[in-house]
N, C-alpha and C. Protein backbone atom coordinates (compact mmCIF):
# COMPACT_ATOMS: atom_id res chain seq x y z
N UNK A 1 -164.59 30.86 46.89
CA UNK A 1 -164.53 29.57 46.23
C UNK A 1 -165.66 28.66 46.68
N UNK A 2 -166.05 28.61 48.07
CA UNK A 2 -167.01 27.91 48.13
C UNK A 2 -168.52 27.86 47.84
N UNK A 3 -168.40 29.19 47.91
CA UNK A 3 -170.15 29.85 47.35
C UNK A 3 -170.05 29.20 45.63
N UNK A 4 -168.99 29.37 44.82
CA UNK A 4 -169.63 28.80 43.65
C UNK A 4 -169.30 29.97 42.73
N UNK A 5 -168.90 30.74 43.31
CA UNK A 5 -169.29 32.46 42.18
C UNK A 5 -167.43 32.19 41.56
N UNK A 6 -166.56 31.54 42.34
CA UNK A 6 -165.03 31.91 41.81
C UNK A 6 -164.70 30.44 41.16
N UNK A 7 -164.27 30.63 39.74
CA UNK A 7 -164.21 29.48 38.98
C UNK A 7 -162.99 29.14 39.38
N UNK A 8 -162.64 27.68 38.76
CA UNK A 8 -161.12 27.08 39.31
C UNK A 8 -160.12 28.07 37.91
N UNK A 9 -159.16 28.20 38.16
CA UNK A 9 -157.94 28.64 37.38
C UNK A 9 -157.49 28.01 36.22
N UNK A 10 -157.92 26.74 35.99
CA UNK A 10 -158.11 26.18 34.59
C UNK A 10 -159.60 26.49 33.61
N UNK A 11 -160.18 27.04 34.60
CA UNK A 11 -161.25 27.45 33.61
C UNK A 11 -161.16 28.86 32.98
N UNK A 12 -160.52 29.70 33.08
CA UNK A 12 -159.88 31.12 32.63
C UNK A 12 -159.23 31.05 31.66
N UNK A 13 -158.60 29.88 31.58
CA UNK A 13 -157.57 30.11 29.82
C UNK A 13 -157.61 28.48 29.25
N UNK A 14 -159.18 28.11 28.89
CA UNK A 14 -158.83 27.21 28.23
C UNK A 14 -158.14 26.42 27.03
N UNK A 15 -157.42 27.65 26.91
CA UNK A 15 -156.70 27.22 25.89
C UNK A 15 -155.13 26.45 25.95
N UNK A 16 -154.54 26.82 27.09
CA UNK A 16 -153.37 26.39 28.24
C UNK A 16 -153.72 24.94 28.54
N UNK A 17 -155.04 25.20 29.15
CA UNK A 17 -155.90 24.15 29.75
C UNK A 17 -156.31 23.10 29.37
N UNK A 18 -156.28 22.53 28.29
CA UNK A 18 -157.11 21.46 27.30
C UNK A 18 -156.95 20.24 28.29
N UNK A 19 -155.87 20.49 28.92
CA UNK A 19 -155.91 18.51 29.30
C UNK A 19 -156.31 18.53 30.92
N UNK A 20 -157.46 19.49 31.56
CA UNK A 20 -157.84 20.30 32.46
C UNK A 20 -159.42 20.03 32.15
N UNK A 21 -160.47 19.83 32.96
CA UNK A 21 -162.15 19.91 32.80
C UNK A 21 -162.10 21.19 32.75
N UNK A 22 -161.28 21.71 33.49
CA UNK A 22 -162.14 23.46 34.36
C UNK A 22 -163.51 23.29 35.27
N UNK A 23 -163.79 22.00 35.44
CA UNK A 23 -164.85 22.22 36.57
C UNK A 23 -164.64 22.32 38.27
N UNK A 24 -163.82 22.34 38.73
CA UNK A 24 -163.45 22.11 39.93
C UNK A 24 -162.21 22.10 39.83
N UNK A 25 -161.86 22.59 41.50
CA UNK A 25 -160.58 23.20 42.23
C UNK A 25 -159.92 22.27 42.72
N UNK A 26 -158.33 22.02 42.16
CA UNK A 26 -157.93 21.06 42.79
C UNK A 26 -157.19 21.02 44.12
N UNK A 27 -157.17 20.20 44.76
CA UNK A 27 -156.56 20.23 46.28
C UNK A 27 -155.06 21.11 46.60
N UNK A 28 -154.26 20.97 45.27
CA UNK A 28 -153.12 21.47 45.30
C UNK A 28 -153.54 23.43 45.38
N UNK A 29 -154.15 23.48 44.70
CA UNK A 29 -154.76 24.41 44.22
C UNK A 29 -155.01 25.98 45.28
N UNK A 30 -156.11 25.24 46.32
CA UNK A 30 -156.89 25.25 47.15
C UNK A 30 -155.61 25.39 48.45
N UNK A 31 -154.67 24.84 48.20
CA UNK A 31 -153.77 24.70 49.33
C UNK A 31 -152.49 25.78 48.93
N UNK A 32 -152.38 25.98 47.48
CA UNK A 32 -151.47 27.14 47.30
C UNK A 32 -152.19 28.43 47.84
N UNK A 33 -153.39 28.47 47.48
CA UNK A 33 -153.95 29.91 47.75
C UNK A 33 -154.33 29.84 48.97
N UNK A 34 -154.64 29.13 50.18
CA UNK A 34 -154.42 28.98 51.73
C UNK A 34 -153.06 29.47 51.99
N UNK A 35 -152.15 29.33 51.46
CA UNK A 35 -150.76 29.53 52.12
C UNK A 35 -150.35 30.94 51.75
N UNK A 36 -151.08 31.78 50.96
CA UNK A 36 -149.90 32.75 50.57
C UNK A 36 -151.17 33.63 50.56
N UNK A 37 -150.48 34.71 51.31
CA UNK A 37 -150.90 35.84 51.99
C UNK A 37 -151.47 36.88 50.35
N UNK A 38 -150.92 36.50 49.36
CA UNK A 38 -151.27 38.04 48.45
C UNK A 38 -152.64 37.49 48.27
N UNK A 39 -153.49 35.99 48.00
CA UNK A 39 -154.57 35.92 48.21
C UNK A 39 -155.84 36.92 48.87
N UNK A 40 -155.54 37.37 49.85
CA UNK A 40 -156.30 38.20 50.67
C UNK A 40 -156.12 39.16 50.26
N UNK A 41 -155.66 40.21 49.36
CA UNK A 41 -156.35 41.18 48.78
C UNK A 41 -154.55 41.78 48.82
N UNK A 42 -153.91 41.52 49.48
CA UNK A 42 -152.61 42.87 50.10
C UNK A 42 -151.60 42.28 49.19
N UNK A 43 -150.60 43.39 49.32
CA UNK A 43 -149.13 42.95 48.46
C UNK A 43 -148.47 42.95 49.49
N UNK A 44 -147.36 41.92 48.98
CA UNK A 44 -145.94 41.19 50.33
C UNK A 44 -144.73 41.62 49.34
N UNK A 45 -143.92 41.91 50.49
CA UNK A 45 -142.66 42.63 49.82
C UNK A 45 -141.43 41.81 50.64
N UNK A 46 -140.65 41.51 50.38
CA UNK A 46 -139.38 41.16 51.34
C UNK A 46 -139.21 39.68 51.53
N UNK A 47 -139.76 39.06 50.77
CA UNK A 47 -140.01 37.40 51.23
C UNK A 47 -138.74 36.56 50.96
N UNK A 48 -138.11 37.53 50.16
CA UNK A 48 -136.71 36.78 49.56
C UNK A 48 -135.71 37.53 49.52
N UNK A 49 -134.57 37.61 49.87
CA UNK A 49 -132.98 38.09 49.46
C UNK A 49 -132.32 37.54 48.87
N UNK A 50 -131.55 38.32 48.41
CA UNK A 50 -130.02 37.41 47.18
C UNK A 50 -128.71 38.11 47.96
N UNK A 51 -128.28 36.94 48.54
CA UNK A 51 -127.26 36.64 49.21
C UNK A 51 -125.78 36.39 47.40
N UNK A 52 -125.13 36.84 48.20
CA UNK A 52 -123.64 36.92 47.30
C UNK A 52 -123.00 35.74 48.08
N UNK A 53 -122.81 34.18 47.34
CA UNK A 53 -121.95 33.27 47.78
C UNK A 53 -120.80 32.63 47.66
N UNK A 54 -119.53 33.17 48.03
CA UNK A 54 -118.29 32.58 46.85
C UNK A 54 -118.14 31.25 46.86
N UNK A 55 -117.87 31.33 45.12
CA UNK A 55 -118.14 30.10 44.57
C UNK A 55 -117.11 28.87 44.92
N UNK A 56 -116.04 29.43 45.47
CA UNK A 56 -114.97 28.34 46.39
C UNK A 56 -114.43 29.73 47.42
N UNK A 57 -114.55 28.45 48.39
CA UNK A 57 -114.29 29.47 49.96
C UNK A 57 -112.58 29.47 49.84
N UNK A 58 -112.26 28.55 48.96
CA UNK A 58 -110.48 28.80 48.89
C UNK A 58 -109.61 29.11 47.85
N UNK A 59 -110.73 29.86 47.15
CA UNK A 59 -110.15 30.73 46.06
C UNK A 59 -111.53 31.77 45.73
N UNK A 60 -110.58 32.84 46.20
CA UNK A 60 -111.99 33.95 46.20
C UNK A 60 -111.64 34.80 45.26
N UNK A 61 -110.60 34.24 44.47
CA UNK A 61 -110.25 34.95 42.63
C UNK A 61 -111.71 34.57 41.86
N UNK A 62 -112.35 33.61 41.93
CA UNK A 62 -113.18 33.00 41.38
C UNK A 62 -114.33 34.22 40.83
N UNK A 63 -114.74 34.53 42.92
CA UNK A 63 -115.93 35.52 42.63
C UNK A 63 -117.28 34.66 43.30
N UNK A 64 -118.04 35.49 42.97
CA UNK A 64 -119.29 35.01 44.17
C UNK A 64 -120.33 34.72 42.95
N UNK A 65 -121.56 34.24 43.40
CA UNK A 65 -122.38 33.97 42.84
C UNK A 65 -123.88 34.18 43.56
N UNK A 66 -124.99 34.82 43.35
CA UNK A 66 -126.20 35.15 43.89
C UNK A 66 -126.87 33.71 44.08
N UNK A 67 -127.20 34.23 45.26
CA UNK A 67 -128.26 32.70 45.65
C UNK A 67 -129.57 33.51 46.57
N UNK A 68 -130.77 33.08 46.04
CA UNK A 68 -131.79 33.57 46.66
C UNK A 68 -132.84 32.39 47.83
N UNK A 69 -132.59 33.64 48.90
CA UNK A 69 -132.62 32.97 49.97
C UNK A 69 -133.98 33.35 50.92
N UNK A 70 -135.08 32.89 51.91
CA UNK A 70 -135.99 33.26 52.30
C UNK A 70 -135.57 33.60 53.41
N UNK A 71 -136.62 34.89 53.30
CA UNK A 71 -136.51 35.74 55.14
C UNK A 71 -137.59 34.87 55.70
N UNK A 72 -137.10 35.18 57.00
CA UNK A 72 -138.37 35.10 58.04
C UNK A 72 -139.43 36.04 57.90
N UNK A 73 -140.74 34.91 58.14
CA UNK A 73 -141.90 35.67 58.14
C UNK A 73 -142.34 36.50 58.64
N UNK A 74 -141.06 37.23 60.16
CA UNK A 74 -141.32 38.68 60.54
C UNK A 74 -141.03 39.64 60.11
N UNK A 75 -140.23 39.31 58.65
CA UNK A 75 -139.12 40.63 57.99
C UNK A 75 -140.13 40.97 56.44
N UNK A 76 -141.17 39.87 56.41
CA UNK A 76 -142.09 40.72 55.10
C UNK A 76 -142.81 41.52 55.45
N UNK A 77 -143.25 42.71 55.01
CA UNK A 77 -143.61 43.67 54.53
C UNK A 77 -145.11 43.48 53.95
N UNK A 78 -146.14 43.59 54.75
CA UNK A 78 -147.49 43.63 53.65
C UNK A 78 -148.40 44.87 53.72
N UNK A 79 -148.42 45.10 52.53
CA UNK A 79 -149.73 46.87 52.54
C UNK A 79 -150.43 46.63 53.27
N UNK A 80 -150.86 47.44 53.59
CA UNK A 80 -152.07 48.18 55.06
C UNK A 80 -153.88 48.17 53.89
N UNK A 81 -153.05 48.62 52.58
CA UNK A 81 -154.52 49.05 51.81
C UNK A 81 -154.58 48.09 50.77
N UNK A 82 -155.91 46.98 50.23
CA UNK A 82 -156.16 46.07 49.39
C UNK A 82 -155.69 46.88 48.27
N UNK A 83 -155.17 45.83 47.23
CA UNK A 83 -154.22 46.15 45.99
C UNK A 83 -155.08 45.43 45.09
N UNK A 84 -155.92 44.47 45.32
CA UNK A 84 -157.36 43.81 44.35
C UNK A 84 -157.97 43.52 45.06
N UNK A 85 -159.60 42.95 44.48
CA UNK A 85 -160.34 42.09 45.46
C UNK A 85 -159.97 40.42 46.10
N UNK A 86 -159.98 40.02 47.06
CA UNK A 86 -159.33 39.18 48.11
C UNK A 86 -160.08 37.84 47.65
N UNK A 87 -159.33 36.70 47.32
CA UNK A 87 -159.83 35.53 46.41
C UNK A 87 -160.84 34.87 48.13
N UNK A 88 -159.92 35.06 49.31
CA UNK A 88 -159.89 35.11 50.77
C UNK A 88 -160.02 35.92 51.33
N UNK A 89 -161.16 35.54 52.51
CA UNK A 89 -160.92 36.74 53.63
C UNK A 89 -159.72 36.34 54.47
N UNK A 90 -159.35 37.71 55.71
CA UNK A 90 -158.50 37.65 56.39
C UNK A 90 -158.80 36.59 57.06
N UNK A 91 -159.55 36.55 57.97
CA UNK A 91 -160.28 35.86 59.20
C UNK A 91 -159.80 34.12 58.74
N UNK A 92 -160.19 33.76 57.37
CA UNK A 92 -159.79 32.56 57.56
C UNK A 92 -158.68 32.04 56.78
N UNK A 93 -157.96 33.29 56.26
CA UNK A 93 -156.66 32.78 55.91
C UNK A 93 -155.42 32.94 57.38
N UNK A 94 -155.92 33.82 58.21
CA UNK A 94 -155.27 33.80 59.46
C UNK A 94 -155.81 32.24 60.38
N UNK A 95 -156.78 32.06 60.15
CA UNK A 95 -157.36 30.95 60.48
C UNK A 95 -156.52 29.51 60.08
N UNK A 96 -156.56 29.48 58.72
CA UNK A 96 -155.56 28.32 58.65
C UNK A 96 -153.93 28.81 59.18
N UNK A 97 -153.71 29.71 58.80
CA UNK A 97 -152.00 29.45 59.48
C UNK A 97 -151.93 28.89 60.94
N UNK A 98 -153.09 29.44 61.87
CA UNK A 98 -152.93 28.72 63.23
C UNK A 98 -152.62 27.71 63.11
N UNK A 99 -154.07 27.02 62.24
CA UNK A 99 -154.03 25.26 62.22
C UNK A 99 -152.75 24.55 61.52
N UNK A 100 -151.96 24.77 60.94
CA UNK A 100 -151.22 24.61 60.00
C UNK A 100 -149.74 24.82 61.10
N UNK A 101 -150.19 26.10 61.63
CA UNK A 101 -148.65 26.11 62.41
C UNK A 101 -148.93 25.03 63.53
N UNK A 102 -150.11 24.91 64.10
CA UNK A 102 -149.84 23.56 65.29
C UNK A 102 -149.84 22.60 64.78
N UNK A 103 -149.81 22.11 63.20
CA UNK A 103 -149.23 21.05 62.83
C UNK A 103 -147.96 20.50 62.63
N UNK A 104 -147.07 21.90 62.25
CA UNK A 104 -145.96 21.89 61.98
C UNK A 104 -145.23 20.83 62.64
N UNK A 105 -144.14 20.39 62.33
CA UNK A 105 -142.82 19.78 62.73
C UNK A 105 -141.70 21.26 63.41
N UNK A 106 -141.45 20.98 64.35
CA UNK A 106 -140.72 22.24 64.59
C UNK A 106 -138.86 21.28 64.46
N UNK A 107 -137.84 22.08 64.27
CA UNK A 107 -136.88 21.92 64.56
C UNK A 107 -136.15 20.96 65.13
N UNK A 108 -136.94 20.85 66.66
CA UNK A 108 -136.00 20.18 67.68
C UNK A 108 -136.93 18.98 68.04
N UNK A 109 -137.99 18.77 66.92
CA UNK A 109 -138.70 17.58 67.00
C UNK A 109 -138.52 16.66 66.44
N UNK A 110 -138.36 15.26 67.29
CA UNK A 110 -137.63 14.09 66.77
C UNK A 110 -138.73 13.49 65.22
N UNK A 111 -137.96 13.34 64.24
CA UNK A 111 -138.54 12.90 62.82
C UNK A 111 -139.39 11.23 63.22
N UNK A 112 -140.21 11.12 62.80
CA UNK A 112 -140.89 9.63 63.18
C UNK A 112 -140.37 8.63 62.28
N UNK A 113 -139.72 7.63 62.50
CA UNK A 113 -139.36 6.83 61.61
C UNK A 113 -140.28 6.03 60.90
N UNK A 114 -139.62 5.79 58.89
CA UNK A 114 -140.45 5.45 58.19
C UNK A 114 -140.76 3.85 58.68
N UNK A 115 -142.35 4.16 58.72
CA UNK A 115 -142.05 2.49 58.75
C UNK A 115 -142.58 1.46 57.53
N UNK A 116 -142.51 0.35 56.73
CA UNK A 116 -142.37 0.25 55.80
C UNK A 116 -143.32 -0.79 55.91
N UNK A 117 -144.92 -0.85 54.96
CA UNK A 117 -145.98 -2.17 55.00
C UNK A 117 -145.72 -3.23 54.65
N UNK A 118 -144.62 -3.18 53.83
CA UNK A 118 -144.13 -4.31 53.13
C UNK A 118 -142.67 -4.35 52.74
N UNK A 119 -142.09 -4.80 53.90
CA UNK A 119 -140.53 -5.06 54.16
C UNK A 119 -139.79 -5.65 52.92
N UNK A 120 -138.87 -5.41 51.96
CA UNK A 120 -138.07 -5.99 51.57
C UNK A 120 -136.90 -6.69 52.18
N UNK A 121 -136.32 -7.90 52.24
CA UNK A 121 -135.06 -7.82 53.14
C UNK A 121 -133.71 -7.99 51.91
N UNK A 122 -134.48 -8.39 50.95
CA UNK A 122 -132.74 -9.06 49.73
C UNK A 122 -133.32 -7.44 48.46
N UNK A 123 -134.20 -6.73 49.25
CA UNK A 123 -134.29 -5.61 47.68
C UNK A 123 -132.66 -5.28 47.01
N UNK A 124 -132.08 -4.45 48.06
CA UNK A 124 -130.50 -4.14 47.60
C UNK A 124 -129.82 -5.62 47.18
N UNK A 125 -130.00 -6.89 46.64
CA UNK A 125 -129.03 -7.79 46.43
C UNK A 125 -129.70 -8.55 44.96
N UNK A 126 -130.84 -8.03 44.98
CA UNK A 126 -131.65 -8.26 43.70
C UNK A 126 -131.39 -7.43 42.30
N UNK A 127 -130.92 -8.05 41.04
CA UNK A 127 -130.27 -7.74 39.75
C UNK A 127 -131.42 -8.52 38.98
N UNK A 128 -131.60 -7.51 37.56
CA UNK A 128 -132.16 -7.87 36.43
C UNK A 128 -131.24 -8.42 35.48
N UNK A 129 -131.13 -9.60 34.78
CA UNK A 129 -130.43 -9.67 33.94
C UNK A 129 -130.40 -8.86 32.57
N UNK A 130 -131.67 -8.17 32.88
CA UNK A 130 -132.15 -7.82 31.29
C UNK A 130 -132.14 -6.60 31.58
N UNK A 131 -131.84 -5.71 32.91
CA UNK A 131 -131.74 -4.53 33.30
C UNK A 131 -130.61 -3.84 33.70
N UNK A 132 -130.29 -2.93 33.52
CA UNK A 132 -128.97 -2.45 33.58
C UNK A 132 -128.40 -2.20 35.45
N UNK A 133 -129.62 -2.23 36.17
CA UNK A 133 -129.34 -1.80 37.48
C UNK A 133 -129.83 -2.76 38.04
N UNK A 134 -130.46 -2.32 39.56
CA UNK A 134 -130.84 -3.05 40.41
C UNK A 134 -132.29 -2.85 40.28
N UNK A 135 -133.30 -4.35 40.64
CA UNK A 135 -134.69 -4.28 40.83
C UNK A 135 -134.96 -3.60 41.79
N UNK A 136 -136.34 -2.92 41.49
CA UNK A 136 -137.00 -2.18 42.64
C UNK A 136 -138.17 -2.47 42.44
N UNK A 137 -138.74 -3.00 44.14
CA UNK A 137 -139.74 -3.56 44.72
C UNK A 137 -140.70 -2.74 44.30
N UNK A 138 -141.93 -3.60 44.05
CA UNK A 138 -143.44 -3.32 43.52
C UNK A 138 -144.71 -3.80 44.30
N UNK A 139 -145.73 -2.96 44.44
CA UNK A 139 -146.69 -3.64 45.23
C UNK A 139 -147.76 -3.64 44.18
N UNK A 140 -148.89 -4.54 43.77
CA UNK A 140 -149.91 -4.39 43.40
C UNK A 140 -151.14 -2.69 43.80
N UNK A 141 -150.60 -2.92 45.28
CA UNK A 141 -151.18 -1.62 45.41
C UNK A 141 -150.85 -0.08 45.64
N UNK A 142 -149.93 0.04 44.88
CA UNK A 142 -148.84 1.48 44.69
C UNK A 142 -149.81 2.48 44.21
N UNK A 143 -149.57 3.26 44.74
CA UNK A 143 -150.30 4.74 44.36
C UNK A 143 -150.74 5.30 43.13
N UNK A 144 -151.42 5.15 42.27
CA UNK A 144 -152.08 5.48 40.99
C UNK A 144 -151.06 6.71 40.93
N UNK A 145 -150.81 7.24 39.35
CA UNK A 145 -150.14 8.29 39.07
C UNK A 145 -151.26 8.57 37.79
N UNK A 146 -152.21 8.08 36.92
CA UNK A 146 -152.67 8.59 35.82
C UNK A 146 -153.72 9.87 36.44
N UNK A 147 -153.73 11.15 35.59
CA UNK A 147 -154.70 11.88 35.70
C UNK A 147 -156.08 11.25 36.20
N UNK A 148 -156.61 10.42 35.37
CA UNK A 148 -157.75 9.60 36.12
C UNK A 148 -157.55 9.29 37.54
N UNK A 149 -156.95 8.93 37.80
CA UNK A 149 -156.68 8.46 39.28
C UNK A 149 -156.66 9.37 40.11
N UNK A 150 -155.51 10.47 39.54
CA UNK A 150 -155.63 11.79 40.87
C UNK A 150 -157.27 12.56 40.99
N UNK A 151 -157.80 12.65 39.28
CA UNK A 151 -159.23 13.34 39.82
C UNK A 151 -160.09 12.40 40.72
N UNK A 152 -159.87 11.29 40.49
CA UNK A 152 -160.64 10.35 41.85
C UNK A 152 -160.57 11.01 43.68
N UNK A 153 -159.14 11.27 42.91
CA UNK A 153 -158.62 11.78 44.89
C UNK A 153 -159.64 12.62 44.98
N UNK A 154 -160.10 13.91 43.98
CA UNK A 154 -160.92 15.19 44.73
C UNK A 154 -161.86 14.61 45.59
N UNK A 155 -162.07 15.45 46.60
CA UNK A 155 -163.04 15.51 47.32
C UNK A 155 -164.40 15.75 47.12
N UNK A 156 -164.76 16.54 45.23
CA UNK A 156 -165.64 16.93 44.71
C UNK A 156 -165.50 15.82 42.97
N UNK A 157 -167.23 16.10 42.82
CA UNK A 157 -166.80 15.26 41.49
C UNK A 157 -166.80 16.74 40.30
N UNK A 158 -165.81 16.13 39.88
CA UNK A 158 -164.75 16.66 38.26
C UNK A 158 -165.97 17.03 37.23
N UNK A 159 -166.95 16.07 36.99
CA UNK A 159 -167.43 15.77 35.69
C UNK A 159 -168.70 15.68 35.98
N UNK A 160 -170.24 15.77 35.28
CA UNK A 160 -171.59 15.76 35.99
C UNK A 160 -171.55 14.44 35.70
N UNK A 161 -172.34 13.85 36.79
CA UNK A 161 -172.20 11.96 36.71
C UNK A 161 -173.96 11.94 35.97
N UNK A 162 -174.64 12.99 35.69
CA UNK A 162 -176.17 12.65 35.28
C UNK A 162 -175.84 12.40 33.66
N UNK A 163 -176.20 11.43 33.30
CA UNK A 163 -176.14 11.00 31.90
C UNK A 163 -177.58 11.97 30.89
N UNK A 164 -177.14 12.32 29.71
CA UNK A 164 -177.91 12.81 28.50
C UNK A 164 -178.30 11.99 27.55
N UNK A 165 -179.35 11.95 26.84
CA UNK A 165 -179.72 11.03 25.68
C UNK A 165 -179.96 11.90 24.51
């Protein structure tokens, strides 16, 4: 991906794609294929089970119901021999899991509490008359949600900024 030779995944079926440039990889993107091992060339087997759950623990006339559930990452299974060519090498897809696992939150680590830039204290006691529920607090500077806005986030530009005449 970084050499330039592997196009982003909206550029392969522009037809899916229309509301997509296809020029560049998006962060989400870039971070699915960091995380998952079939990237690197191998096939993974075992990542999931279907557990049988009855559907009331106090009436087991009922019957059970499948629920699919994840193994631990020591119980998958990956080929020894490449199954395609590797979008990733090993070296630095093993590379990020390090970094990624010493980021982690483990278990028995205390959660950091949210802390909030701009305190409401009467939000829960505040009613719209013209609204069926309760108001909810707004900041001028809330997080953009339009497509425009998220391609801003990339780290790369989307679109060639050199103008044509």
């Amino acid at each position: 991906m970084p050499r330039g030779d592997v196009r982003c995944s909206s550029a392969y079926d522009r037809a899916r794609n229309r509301h997509r440039d296809g020029l560049a990889w998006s962060k989400t993107a870039v971070r699915t294929i960091l995380l998952n091992r079939r990237y690197t060339g191998h096939q993974v087997w075992n990542k999931q089970r279907t557990d049988e759950v009855l559907l009331d623990v106090n009436d087991v006339a009922l019957g059970h119901t499948p629920v699919m559930r994840w193994n631990q990452r020591d119980r998958w299974v990956t080929s020894n021999e490449l199954v395609h060519e590797p979008l990733i090498q090993q070296a630095d897809f093993d590379r990020v899991q390090d970094m990624l696992g010493r980021r982690a939150r483990t278990a028995t680590a205390p959660k950091r509490a949210h802390r909030s830039r701009h305190p409401y204290i009467f939000k829960s006691l505040s009613t719209a008359a013209s609204a069926a529920g309760r108001c909810k607090a707004s900041t001028p500077t809330a997080s953009p949600t339009t497509a425009a806005a998220s391609r801003r986030s990339m780290p790369w530009p989307t679109r060639s900024t050199t103008r044509t005449t």
